[in-house]
C-alpha atoms as a PDB file:
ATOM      1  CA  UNK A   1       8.534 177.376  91.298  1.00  0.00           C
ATOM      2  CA  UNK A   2       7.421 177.775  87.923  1.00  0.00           C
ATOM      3  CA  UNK A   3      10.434 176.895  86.115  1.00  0.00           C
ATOM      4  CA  UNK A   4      10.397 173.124  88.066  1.00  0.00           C
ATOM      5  CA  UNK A   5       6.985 172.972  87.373  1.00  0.00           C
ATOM      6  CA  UNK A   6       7.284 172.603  83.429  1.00  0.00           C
ATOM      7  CA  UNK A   7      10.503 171.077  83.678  1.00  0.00           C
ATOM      8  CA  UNK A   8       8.770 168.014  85.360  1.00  0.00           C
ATOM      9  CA  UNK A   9       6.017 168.412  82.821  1.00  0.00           C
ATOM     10  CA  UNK A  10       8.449 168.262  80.042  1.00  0.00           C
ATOM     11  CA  UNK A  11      10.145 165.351  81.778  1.00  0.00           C
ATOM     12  CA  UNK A  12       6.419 163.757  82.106  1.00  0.00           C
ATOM     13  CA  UNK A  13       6.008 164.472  78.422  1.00  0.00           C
ATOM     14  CA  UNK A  14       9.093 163.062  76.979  1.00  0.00           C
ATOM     15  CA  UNK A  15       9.227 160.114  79.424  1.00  0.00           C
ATOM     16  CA  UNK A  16       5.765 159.216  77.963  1.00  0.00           C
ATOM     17  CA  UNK A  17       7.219 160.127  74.008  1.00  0.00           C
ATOM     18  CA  UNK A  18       9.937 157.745  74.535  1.00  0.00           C
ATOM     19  CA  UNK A  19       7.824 154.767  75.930  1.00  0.00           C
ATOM     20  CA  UNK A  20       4.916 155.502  73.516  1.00  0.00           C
ATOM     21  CA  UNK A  21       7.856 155.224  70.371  1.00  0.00           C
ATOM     22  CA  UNK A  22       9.467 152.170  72.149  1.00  0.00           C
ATOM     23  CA  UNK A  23       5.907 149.910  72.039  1.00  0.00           C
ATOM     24  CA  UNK A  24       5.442 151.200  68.270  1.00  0.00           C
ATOM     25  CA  UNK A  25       9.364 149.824  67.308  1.00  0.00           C
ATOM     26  CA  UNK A  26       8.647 146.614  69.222  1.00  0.00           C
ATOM     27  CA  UNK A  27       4.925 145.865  67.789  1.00  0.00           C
ATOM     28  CA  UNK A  28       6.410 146.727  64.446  1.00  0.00           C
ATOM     29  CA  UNK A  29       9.619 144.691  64.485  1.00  0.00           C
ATOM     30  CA  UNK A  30       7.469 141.497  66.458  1.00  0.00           C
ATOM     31  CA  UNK A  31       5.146 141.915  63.017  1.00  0.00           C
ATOM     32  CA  UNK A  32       7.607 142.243  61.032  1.00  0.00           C
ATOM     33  CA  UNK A  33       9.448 139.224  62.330  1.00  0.00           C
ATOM     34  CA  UNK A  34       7.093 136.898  63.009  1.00  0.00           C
ATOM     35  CA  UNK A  35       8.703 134.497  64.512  1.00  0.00           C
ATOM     36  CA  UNK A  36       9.389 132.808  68.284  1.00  0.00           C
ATOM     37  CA  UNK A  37      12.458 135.044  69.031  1.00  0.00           C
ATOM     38  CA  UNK A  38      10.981 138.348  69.633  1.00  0.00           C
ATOM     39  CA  UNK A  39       8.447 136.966  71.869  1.00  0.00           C
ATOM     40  CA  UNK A  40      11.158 134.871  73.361  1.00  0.00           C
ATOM     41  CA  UNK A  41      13.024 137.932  74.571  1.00  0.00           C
ATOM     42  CA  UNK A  42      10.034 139.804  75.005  1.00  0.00           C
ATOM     43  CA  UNK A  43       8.278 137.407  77.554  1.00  0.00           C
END
């Protein structure tokens, strides 16, 4: 019982890491290129 309890916390946690990291790379690379093709494919 234990054991699946932090292994969904972990999954929780890293699930969160990864989309936290993915809206930093796309702010950063839509500032970075600032120009209609980023928003294009992001909207």
């Amino acid at each position: 019982m234990g054991s699946r309890v932090t292994l969904i916390v972990i999954s929780e946690a890293f699930t969160r890491w990864r989309w936290d990291a993915l809206v930093a790379v796309a702010t950063t690379w839509v500032t970075t290129f600032d120009d209609p093709g980023p928003k294009t494919l992001l909207g």
